[in-house]
C-alpha atoms as a PDB file:
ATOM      1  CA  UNK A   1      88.080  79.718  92.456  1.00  0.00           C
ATOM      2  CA  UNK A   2      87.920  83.282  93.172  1.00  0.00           C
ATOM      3  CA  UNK A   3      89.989  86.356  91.685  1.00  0.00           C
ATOM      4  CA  UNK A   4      90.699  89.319  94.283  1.00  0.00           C
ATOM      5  CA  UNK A   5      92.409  92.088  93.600  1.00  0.00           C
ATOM      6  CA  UNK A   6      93.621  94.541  95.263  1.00  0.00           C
ATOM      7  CA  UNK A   7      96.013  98.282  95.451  1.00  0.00           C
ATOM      8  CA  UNK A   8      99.519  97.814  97.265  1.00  0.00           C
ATOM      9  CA  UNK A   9     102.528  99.912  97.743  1.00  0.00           C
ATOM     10  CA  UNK A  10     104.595  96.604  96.478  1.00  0.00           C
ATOM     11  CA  UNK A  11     107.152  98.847  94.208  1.00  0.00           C
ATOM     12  CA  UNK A  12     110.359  96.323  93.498  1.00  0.00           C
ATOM     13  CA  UNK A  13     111.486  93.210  92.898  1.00  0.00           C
ATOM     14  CA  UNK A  14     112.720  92.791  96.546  1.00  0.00           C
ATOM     15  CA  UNK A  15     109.466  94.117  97.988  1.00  0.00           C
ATOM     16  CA  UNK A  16     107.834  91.012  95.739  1.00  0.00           C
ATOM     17  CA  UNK A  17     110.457  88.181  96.849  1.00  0.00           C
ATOM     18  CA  UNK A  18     109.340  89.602 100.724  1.00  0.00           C
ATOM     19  CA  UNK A  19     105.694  88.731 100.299  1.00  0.00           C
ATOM     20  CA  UNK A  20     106.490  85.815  98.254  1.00  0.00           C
ATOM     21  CA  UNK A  21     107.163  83.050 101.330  1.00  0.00           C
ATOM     22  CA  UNK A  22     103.582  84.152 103.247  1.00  0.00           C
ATOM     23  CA  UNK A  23     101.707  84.282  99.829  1.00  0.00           C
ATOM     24  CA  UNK A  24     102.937  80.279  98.753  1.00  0.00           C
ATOM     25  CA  UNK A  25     103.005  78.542 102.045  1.00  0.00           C
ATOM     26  CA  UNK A  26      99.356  79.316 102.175  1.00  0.00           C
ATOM     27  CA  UNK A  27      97.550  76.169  99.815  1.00  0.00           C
ATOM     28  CA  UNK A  28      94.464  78.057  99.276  1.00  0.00           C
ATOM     29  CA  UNK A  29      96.646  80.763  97.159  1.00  0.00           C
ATOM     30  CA  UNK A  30      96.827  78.913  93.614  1.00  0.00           C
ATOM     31  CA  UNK A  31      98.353  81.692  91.783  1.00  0.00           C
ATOM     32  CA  UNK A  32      99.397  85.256  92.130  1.00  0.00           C
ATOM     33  CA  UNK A  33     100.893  88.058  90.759  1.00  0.00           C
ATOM     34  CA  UNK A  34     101.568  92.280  91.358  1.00  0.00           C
ATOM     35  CA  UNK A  35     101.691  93.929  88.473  1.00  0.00           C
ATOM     36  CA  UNK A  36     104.292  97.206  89.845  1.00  0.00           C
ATOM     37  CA  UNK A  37     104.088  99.279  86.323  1.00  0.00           C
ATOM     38  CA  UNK A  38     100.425  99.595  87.598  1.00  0.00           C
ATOM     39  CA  UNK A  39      99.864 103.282  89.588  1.00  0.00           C
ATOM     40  CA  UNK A  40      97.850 101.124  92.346  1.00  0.00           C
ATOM     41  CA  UNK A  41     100.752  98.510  92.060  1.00  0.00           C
ATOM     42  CA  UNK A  42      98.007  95.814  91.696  1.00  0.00           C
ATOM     43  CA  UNK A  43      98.187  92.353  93.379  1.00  0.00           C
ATOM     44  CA  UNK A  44      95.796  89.775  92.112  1.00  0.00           C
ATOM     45  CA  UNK A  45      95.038  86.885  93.544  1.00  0.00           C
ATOM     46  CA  UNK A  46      93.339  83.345  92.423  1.00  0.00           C
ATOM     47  CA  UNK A  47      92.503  81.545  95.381  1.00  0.00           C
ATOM     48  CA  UNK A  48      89.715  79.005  96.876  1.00  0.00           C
ATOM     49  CA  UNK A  49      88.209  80.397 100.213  1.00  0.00           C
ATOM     50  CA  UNK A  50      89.852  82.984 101.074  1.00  0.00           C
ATOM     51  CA  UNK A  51      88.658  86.317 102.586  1.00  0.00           C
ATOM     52  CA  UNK A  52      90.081  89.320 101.401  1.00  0.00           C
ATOM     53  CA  UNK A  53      91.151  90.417 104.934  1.00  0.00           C
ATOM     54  CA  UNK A  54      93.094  87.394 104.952  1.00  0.00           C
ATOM     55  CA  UNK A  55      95.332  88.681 102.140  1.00  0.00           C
ATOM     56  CA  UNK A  56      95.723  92.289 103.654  1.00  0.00           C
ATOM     57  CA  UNK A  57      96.509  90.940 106.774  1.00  0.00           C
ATOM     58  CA  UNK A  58      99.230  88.648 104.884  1.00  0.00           C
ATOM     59  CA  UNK A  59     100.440  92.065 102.925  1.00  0.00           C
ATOM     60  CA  UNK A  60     100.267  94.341 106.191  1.00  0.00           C
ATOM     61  CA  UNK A  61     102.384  91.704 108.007  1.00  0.00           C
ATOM     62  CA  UNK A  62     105.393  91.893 105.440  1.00  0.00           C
ATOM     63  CA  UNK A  63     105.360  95.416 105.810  1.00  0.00           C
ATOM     64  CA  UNK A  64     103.198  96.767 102.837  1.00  0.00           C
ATOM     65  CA  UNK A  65     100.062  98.812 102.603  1.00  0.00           C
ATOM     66  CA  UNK A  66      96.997  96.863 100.689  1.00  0.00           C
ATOM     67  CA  UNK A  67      93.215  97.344  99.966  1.00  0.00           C
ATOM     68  CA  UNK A  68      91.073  95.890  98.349  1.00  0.00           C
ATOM     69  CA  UNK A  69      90.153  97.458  94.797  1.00  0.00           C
ATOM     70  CA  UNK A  70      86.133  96.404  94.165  1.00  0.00           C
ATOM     71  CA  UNK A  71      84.137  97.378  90.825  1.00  0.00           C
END
């Protein structure tokens, strides 16, 4: 299982319930949160074999900005 993380512009509770459909219907996505008292409004990810473009593209397609954040 792999942990990505990454910087969004997800700032409410509504924004969250609007990613929330595309995030579970995918099975690879075991768990996720965004932690929006964060400045980079973090959204982390645990998930088996999948690409960190996938995610963005999942994020960009509800309507929210989101990069990748890398050590």
């Amino acid at each position: 299982m792999e942990i990505l993380v990454f910087k969004t512009n997800i700032l409410q509770e509504d924004d969250v319930e609007k990613v929330t459909f595309m995030m579970n219907e995918d099975v690879r996505i075991k768990r996720w949160t965004v932690d929006r008292e964060d400045c980079d409004k973090v959204l982390r990810v645990e998930a088996n074999e999948v690409l960190p473009d996938e995610i963005i593209n999942l994020i960009k397609q509800a309507g929210y900005a989101c990069e990748e954040l890398t050590n």
